[in-house]
Protein backbone atom coordinates (compact mmCIF):
# COMPACT_ATOMS: atom_id res chain seq x y z
CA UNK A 1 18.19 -42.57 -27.36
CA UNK A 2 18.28 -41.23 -30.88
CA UNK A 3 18.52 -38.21 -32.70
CA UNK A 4 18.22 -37.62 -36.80
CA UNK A 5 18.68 -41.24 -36.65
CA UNK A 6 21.69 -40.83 -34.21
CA UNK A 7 22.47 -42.91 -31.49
CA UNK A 8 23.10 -41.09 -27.91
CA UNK A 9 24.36 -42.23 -24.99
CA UNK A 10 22.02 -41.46 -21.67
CA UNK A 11 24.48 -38.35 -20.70
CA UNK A 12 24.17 -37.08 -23.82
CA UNK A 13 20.52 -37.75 -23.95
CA UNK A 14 20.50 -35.89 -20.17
CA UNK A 15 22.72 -32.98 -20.82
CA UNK A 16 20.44 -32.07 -23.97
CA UNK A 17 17.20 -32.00 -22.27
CA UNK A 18 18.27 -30.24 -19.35
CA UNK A 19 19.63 -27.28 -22.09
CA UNK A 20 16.45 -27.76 -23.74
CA UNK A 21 14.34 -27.03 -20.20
CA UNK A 22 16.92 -24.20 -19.63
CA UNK A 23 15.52 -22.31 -23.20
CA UNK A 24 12.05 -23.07 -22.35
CA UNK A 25 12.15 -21.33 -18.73
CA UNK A 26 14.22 -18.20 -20.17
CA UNK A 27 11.85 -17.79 -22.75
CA UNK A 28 9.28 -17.98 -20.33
CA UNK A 29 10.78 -14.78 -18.53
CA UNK A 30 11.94 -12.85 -22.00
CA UNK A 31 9.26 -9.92 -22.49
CA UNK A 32 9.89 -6.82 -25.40
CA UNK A 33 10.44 -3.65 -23.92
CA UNK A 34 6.75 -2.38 -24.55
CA UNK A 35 8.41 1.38 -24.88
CA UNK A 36 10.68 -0.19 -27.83
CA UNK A 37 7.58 1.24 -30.28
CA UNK A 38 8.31 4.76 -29.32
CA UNK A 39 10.91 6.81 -30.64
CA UNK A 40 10.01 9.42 -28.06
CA UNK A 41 7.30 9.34 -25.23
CA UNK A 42 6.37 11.19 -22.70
CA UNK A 43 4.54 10.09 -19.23
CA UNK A 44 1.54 11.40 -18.20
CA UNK A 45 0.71 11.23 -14.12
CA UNK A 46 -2.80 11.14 -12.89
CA UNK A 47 -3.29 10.97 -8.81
CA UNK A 48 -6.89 10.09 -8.13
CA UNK A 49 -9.01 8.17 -5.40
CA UNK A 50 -9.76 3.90 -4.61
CA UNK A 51 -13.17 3.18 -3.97
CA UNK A 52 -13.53 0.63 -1.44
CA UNK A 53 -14.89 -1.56 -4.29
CA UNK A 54 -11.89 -1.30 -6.04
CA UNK A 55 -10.08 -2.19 -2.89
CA UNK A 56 -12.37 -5.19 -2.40
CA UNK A 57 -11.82 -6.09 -6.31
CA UNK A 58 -8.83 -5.11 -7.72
CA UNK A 59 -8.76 -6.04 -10.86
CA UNK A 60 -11.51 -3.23 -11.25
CA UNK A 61 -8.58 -0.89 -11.13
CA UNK A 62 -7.40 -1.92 -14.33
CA UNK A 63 -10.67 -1.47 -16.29
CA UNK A 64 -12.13 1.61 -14.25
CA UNK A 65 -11.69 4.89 -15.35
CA UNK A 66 -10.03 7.13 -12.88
CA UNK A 67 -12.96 9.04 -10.58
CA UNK A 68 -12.22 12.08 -7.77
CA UNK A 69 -8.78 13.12 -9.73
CA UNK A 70 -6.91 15.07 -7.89
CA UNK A 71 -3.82 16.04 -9.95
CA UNK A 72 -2.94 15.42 -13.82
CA UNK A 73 -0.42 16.20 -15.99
CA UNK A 74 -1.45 19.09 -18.25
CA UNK A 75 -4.42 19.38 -16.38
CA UNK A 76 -7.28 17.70 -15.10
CA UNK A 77 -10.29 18.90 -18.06
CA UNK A 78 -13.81 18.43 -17.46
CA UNK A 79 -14.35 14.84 -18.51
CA UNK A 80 -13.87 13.66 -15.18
CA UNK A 81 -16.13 11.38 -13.18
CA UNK A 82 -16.75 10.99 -9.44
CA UNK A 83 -17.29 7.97 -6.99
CA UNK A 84 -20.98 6.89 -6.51
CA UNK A 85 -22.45 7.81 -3.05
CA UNK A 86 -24.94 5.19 -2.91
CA UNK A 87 -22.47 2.48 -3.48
CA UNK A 88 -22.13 0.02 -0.37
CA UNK A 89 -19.15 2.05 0.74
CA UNK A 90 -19.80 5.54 -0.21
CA UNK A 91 -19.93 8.48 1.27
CA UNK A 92 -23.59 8.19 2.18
CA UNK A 93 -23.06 4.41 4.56
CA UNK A 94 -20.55 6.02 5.95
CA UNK A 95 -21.60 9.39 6.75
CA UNK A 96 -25.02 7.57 8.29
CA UNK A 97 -24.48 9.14 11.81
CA UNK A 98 -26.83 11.58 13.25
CA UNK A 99 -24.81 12.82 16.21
CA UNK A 100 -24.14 16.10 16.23
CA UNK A 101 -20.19 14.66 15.29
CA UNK A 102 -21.43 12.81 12.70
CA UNK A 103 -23.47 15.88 10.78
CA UNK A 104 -20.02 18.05 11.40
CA UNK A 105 -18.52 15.52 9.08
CA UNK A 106 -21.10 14.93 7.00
CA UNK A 107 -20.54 18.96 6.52
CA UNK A 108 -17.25 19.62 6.10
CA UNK A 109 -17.41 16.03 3.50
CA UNK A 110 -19.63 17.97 1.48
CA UNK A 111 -17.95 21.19 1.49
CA UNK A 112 -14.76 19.84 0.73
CA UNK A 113 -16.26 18.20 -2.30
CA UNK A 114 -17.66 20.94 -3.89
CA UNK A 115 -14.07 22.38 -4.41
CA UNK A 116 -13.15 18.85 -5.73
CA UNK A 117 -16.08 19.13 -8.51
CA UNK A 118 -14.90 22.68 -9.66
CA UNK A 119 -12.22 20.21 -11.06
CA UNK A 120 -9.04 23.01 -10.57
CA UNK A 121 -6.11 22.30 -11.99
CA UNK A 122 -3.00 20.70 -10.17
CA UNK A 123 0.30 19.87 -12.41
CA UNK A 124 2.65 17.41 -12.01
CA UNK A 125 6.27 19.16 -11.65
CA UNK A 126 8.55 16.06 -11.02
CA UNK A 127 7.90 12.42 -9.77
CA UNK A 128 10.33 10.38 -8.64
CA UNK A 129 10.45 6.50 -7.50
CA UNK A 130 13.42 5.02 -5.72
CA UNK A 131 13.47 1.32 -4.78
CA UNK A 132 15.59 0.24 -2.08
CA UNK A 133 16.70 -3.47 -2.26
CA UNK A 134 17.43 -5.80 1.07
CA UNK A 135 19.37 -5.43 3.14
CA UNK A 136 19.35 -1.76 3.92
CA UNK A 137 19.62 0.39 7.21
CA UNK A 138 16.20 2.09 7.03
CA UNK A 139 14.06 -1.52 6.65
CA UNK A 140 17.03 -4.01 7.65
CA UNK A 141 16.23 -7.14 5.92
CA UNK A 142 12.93 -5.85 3.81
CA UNK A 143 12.99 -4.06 0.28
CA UNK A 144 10.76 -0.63 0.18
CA UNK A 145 10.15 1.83 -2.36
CA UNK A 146 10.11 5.64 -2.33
CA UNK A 147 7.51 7.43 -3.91
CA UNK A 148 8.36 11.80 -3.87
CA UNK A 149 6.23 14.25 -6.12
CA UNK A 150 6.28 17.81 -6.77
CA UNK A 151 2.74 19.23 -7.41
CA UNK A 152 1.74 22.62 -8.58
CA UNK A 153 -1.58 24.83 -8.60
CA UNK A 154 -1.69 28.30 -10.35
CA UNK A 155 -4.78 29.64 -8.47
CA UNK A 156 -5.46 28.27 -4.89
CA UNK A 157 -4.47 26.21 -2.28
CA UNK A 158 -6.67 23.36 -2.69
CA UNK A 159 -4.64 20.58 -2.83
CA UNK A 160 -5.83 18.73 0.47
CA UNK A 161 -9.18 19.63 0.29
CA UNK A 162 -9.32 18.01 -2.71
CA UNK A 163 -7.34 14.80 -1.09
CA UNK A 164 -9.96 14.73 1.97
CA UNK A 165 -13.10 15.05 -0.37
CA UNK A 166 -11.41 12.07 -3.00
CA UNK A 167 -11.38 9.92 -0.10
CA UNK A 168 -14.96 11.15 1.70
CA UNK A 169 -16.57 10.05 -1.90
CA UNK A 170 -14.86 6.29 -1.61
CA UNK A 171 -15.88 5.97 1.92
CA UNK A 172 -12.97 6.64 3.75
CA UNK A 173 -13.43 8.84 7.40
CA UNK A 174 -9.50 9.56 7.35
CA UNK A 175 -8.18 10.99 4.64
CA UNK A 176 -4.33 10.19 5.81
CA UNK A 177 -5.25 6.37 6.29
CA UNK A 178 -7.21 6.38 2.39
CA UNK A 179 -5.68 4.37 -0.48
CA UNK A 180 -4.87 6.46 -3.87
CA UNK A 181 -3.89 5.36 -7.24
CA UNK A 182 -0.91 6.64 -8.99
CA UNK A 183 -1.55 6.12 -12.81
CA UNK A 184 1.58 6.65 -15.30
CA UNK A 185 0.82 6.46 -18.95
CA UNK A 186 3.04 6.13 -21.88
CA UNK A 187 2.63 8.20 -24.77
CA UNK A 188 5.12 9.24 -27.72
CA UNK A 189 5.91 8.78 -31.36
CA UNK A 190 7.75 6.45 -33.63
CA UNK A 191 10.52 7.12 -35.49
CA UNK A 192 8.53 8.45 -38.15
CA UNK A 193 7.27 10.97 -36.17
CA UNK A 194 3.02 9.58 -36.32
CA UNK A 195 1.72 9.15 -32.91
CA UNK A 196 1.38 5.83 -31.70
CA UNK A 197 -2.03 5.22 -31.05
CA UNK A 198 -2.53 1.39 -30.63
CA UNK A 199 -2.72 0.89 -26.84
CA UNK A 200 -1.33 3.65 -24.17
CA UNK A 201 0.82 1.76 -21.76
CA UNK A 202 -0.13 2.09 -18.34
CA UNK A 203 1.17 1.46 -14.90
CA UNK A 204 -1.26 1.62 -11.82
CA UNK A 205 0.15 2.43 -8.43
CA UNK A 206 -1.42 2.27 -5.34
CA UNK A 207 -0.08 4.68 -2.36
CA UNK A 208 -0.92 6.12 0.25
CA UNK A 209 0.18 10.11 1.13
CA UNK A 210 2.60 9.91 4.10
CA UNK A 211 3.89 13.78 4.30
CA UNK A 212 3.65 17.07 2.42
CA UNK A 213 5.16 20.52 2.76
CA UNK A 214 3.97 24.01 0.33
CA UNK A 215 5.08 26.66 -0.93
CA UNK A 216 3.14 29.82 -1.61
CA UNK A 217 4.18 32.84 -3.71
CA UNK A 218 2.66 34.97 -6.24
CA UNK A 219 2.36 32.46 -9.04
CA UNK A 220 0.46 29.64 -6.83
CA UNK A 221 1.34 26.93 -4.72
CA UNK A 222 3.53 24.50 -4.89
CA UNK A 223 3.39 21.07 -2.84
CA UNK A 224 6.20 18.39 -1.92
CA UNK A 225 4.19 14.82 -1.53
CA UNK A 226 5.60 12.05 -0.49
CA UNK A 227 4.30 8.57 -0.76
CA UNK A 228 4.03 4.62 -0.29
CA UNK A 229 3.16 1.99 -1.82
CA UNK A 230 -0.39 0.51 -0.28
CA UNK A 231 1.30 -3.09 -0.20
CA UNK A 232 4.09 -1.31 2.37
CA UNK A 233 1.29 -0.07 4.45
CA UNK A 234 2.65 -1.50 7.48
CA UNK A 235 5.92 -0.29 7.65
CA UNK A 236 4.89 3.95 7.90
CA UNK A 237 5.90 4.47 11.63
CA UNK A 238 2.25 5.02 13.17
CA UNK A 239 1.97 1.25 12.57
CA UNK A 240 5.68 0.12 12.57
CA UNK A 241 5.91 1.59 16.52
CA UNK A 242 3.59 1.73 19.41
CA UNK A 243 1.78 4.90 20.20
CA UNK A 244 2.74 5.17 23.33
CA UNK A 245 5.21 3.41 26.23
CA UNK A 246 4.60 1.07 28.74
CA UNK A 247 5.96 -1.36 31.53
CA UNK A 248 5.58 -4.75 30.14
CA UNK A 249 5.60 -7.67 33.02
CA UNK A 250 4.71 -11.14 33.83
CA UNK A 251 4.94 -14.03 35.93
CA UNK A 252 8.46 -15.79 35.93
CA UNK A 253 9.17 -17.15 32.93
CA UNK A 254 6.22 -17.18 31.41
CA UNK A 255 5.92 -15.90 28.09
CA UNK A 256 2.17 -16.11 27.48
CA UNK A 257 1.68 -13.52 30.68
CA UNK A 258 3.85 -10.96 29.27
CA UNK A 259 2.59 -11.37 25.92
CA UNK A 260 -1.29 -10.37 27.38
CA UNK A 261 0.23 -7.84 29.64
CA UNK A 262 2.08 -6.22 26.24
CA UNK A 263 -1.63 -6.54 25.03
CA UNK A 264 -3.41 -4.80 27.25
CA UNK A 265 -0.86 -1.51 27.50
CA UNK A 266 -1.44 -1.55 24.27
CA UNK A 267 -5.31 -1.61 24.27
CA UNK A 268 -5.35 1.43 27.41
CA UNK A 269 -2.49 4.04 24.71
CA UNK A 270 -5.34 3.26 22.23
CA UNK A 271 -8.53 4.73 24.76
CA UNK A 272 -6.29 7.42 26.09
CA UNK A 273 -5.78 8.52 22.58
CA UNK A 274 -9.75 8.50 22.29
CA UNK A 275 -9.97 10.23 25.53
CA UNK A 276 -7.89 12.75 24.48
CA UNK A 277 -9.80 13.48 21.38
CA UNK A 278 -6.65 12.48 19.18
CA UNK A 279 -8.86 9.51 17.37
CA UNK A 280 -12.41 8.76 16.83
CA UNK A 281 -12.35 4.99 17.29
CA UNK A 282 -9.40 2.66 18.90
CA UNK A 283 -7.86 0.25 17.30
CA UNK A 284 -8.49 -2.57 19.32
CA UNK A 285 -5.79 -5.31 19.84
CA UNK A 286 -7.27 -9.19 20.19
CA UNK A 287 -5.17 -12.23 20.46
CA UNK A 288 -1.81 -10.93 20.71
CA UNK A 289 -1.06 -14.14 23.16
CA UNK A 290 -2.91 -16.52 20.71
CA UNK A 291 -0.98 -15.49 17.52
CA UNK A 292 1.85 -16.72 19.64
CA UNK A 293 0.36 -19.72 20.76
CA UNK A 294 0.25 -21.12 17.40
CA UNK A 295 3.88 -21.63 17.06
CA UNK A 296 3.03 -24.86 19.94
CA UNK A 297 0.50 -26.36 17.43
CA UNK A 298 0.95 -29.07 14.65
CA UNK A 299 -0.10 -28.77 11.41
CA UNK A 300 -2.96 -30.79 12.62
CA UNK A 301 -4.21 -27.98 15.11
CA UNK A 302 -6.52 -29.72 16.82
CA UNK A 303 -3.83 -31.19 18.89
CA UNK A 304 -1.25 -29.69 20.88
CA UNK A 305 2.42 -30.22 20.07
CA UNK A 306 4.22 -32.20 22.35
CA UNK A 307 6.47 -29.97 24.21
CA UNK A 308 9.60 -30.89 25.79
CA UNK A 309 11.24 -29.41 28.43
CA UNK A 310 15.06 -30.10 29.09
CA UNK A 311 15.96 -27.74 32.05
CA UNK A 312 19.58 -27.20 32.19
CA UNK A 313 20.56 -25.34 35.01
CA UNK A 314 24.02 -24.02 36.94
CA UNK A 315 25.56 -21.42 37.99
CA UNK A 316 24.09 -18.07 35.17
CA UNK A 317 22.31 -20.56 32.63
CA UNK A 318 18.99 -21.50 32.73
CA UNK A 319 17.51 -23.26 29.14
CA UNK A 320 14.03 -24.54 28.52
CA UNK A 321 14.40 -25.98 24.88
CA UNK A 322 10.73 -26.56 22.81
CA UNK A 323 10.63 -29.24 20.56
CA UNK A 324 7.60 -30.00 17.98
CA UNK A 325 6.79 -33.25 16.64
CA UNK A 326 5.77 -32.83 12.75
């Protein structure tokens, strides 16, 4: 090995490549602080609604302007736009049902967004995002962010009438379930006090409203939102626990039976809830027993595993042990 017309022995020769590859990875992760250009900056918060299109393609979320705002900083303006009710999933597929249910919705969808297109103003107060790494006693062994926000409105109480009609125009029914993007922008001076007007830094962040409490006095309202991120969908409790309880059993040891008896208590808290009138439509679980199943199949799932079954047994143990061939 040579170097500059050096000779090197092979460690050598090994101990400077692999410093070499080192500097090439860390530059590879090295990135300017973007908000190094300001000398000052200020953020500017915009809470506004995700079409289902956007949902479908996100990278539209980058590039679209943001339609049905809700809240801005300084104020929402007039040059606002609004989601497109003949789009696949507008309002107008999914209003489409001429029950007498359906045209109550289709009613209170429209009346709701007429207050959003009056366009009244809603300030951000305070917004502030906590992450919470692994491990930690409210999601054990899974990270999860907190999203709070302090909102205020002069004149009204409008707040979730604007919410339901921002997620009536992207074609959502619920307005609690509906994705909504949380847009932070960058924008300050350098140190020589001129604006810096090259590119406004942005951050998009989709959430979705978990809880709220107001306020009301005689200089407006003022709301207390709290929020996820849409990625940590699962984990809000309506989908982290049942809805209900139940007597789970099966035959002897096998787990397959319990696993469709869990199943079907599960489907009959989901049509007592309709019954009820606490939901419109069940959610309707399929497979539970099958999603289990796969953990007996090879890679190659067209054949089964070969199971083995080594029963030990005396006096208070009992072990069947599963093996898989890979």
């Amino acid at each position: 090995m040579f170097k500059n017309g050096d000779i090197l022995n092979p460690k050598e020769a090994f101990v400077e490549k692999t410093l070499t590859n080192i500097n090439v990875k860390a530059d590879r992760f090295v990135e300017d602080n973007r908000l190094h250009k300001f000398a000052t900056y200020t953020t500017v918060f915009t809470l506004s609604a995700l079409s289902r299109t956007q949902m479908e393609e996100p990278d539209k979320i980058l590039t679209d302007q943001p339609h049905d705002v809700i809240a801005r900083t300084g104020g929402i303006g007039d040059n606002t736009g609004f989601a497109n009710p003949d789009e696949e999933f507008g309002i107008n597929a999914v209003y489409d049902d001429p029950t007498q249910r359906g045209v109550k919705n289709r009613v209170k969808a429209e009346f709701s967004g007429e207050t959003l297109r009056k366009n009244r103003d809603i300030y951000f107060e305070r917004v502030e995002i906590d992450s919470y790494p692994r491990p930690n006693p409210d999601r054990k062994l899974m990270n999860y962010t907190k999203i709070e926000m302090t909102l205020s409105e002069p004149n009204g109480i409008t707040l979730w009438e604007k919410v339901r009609a921002a997620a009536f125009n992207s074609g959502y029914l619920d307005h609690t379930d509906a994705p909504f993007l949380l847009t932070i922008e960058f924008k300050g001076f350098d140190s020589k006090g001129e604006p810096v007007l090259d590119a406004v830094e942005k951050r998009f962040l989709p959430v979705r409203l978990t809880a709220s409490s107001l306020q009301m006095n005689a200089g407006g309202t003022t709301y207390t939102l709290s929020a996820t991120p849409w990625t940590e969908f699962a984990m809000v409790n309506s989908f982290l626990y049942t809805r209900g309880t139940g007597r789970i059993s099966g035959k002897g040891d096998d787990l397959f039976s319990f696993l469709s008896n869990f199943e079907t208590d599960l489907n009959t808290i989901m049509r007592s809830e309709v019954d009820r009138g606490v939901r419109q439509f069940p959610d309707i679980y399929n497979d539970v027993n099958a999603i289990f199943k796969k953990c007996f199949y090879c890679k190659d799932t067209r054949r089964l595993c070969k199971t083995i079954s080594s029963i030990q047994q005396d006096r208070s143990n009992r072990t069947k042990l599963l093996e898989c061939s890979w």
